[in-house]
N, C-alpha and C. Protein backbone atom coordinates (compact mmCIF):
# COMPACT_ATOMS: atom_id res chain seq x y z
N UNK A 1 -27.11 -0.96 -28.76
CA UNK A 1 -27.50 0.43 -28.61
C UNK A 1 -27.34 0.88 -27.15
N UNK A 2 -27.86 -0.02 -25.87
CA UNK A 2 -28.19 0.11 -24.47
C UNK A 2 -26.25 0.67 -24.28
N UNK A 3 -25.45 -0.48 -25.15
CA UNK A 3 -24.13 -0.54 -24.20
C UNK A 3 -23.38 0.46 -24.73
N UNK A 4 -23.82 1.09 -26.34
CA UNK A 4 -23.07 2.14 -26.97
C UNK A 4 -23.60 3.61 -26.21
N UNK A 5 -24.45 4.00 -25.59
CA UNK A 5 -25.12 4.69 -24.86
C UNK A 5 -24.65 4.89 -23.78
N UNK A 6 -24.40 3.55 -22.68
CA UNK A 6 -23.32 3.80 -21.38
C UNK A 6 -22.06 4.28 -21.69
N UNK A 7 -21.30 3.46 -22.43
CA UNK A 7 -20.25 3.93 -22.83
C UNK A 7 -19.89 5.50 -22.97
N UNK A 8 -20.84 6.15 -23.95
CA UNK A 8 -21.26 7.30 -23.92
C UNK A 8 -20.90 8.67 -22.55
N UNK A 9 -21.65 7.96 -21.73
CA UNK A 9 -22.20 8.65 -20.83
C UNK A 9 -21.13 8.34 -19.99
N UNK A 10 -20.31 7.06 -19.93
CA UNK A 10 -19.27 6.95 -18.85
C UNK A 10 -18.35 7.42 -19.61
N UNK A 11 -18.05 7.87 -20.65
CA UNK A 11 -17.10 8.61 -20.91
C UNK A 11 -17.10 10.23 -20.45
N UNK A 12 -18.56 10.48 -20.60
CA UNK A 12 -18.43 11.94 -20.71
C UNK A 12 -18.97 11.93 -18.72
N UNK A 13 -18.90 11.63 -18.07
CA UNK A 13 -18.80 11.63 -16.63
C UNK A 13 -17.19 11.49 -16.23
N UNK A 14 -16.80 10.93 -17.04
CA UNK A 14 -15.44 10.75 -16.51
C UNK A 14 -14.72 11.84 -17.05
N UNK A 15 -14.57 12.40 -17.98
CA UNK A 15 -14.56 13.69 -18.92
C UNK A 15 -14.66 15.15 -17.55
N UNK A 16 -16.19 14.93 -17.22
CA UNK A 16 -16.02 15.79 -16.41
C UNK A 16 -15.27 15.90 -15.10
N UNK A 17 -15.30 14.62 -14.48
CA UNK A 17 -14.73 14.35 -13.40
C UNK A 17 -13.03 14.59 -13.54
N UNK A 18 -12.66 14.97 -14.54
CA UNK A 18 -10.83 15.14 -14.81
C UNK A 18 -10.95 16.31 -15.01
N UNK A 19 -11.84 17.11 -15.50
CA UNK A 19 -12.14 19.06 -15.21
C UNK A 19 -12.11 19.67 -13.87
N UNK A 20 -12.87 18.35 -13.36
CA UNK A 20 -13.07 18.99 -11.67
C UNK A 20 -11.67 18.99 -10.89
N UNK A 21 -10.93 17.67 -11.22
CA UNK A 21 -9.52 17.46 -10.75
C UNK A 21 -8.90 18.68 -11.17
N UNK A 22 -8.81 19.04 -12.12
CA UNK A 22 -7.29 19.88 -12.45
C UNK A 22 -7.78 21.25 -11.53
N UNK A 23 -8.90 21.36 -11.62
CA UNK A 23 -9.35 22.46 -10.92
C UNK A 23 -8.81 22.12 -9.67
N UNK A 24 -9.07 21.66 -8.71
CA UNK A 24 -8.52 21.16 -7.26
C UNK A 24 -7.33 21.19 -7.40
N UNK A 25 -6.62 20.59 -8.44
CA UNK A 25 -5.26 20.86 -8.67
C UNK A 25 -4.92 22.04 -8.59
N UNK A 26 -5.69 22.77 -9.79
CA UNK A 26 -5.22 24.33 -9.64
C UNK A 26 -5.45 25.17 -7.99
N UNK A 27 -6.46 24.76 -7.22
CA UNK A 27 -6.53 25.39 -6.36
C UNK A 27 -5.45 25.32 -5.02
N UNK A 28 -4.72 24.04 -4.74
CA UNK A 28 -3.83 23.19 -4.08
C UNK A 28 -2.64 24.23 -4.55
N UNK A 29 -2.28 24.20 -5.86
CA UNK A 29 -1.01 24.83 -6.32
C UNK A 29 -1.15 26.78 -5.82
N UNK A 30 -2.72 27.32 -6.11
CA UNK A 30 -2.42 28.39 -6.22
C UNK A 30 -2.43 28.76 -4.75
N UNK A 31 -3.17 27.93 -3.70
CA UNK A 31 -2.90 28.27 -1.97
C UNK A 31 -1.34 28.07 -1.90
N UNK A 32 -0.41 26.76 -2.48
CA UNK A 32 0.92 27.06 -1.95
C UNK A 32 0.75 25.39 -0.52
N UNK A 33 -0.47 25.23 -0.23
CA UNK A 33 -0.26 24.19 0.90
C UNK A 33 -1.22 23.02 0.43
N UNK A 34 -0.87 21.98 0.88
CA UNK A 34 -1.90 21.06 0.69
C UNK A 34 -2.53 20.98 2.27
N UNK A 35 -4.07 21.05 2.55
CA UNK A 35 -4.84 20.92 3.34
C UNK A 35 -4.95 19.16 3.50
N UNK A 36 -4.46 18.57 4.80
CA UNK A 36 -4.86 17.18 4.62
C UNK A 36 -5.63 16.69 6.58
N UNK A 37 -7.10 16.25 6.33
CA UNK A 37 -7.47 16.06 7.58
C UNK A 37 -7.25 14.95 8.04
N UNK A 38 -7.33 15.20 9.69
CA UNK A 38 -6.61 13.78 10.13
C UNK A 38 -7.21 13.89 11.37
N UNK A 39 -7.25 12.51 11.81
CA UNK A 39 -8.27 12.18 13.13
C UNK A 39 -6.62 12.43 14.32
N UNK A 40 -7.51 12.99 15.37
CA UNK A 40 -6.16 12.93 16.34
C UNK A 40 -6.71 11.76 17.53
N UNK A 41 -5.47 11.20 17.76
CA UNK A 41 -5.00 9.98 18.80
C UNK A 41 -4.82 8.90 17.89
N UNK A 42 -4.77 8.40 16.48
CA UNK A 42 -4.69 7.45 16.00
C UNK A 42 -3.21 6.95 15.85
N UNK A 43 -2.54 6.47 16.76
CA UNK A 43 -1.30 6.03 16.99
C UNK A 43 -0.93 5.36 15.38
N UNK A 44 0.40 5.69 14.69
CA UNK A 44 0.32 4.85 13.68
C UNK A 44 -0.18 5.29 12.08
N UNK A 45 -0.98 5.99 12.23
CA UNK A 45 -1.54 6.67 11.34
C UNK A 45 -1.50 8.14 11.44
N UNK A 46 -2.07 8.51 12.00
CA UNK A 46 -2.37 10.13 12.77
C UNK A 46 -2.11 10.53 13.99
N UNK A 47 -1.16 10.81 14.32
CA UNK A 47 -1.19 11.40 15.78
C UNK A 47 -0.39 12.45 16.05
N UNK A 48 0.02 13.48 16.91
CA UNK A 48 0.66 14.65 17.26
C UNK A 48 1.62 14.15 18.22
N UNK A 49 2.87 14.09 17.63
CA UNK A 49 4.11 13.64 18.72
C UNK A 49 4.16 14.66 20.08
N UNK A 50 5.39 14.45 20.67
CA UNK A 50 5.48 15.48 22.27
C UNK A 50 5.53 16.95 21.70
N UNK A 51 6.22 17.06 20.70
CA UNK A 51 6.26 18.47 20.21
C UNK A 51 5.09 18.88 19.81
N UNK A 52 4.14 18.24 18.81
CA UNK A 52 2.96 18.74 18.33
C UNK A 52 3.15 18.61 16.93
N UNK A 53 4.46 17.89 16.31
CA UNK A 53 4.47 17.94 15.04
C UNK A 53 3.70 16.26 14.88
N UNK A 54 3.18 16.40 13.76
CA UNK A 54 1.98 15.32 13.49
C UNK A 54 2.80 13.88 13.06
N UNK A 55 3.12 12.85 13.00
CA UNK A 55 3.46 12.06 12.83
C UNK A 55 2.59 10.63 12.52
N UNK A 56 2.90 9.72 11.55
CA UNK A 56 2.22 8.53 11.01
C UNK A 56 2.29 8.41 9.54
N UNK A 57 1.27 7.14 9.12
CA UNK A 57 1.43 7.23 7.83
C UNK A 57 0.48 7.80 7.39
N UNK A 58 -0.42 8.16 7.56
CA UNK A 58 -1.02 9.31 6.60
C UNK A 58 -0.63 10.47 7.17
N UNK A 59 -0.06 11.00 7.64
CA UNK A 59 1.05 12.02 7.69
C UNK A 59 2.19 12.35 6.66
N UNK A 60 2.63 10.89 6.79
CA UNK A 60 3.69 10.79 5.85
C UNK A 60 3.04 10.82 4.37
N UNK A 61 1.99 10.11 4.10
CA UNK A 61 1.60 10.32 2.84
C UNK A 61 0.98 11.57 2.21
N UNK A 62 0.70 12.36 2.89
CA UNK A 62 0.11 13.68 2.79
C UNK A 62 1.27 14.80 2.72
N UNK A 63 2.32 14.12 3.61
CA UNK A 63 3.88 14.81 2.94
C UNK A 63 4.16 14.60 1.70
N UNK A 64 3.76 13.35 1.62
CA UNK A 64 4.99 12.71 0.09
C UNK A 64 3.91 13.31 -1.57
N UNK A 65 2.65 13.02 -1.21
CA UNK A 65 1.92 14.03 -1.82
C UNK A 65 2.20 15.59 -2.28
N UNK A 66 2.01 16.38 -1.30
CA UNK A 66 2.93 18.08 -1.02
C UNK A 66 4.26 17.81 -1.85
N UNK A 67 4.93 16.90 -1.18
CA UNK A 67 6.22 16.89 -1.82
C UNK A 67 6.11 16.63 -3.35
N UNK A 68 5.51 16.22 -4.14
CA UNK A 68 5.27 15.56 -5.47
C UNK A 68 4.54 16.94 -6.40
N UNK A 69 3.43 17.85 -5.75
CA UNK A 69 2.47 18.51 -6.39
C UNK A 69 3.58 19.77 -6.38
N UNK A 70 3.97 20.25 -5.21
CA UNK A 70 4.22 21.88 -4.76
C UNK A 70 5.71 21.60 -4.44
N UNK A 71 6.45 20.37 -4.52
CA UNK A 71 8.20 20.31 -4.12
C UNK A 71 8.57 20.61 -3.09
N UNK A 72 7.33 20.64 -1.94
CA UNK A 72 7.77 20.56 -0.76
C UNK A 72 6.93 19.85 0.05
N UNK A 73 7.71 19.25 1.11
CA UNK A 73 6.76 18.10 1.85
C UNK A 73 6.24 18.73 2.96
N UNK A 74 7.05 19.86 3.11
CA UNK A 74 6.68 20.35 4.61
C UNK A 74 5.67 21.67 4.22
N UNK A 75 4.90 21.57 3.28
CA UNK A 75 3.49 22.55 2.38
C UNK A 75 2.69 22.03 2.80
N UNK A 76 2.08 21.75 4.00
CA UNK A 76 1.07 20.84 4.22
C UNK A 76 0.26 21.93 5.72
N UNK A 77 -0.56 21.78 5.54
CA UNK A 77 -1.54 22.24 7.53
C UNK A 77 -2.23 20.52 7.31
N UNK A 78 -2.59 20.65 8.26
CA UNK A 78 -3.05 18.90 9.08
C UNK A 78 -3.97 19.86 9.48
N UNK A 79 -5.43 19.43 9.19
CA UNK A 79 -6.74 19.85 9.50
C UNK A 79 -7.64 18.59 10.51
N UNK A 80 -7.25 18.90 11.86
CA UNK A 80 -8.28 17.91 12.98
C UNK A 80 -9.68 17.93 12.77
């Protein structure tokens, strides 16, 4: 009874938790940019090259993201 009950309840938490996603989804698609924050000076990960364009791998992954949702990689602001 205890485990048919969790079950239950982790279904319907998870249920909701994929409502909340598409929503975020929807909101990502209907701005047009993906918002992605990033610590600045983290060589490697996060950092702002000589120009000021942001460079690393969560840079890059926050591109390849954009690029996947909205078909463009360069849909992104970098939020410090």
């Amino acid at each position: 009874m205890k485990k048919t009950v969790f079950l239950g309840a982790l279904t319907v938490a998870g249920l909701a938790a994929s409502a909340a996603m598409a929503s975020t989804l929807d909101d990502v698609k209907a701005r047009g940019k993906l918002n992605c924050g990033v610590s600045t000076g983290v060589p490697g990960f996060e950092a702002p090259d000589a120009n000021g364009v942001w460079q690393g791998f969560d840079v890059a992954l926050c591109r390849s993201v954009a690029a996947a949702v909205l078909g463009d990689s360069n849909a992104v602001e970098f939020v410090p």
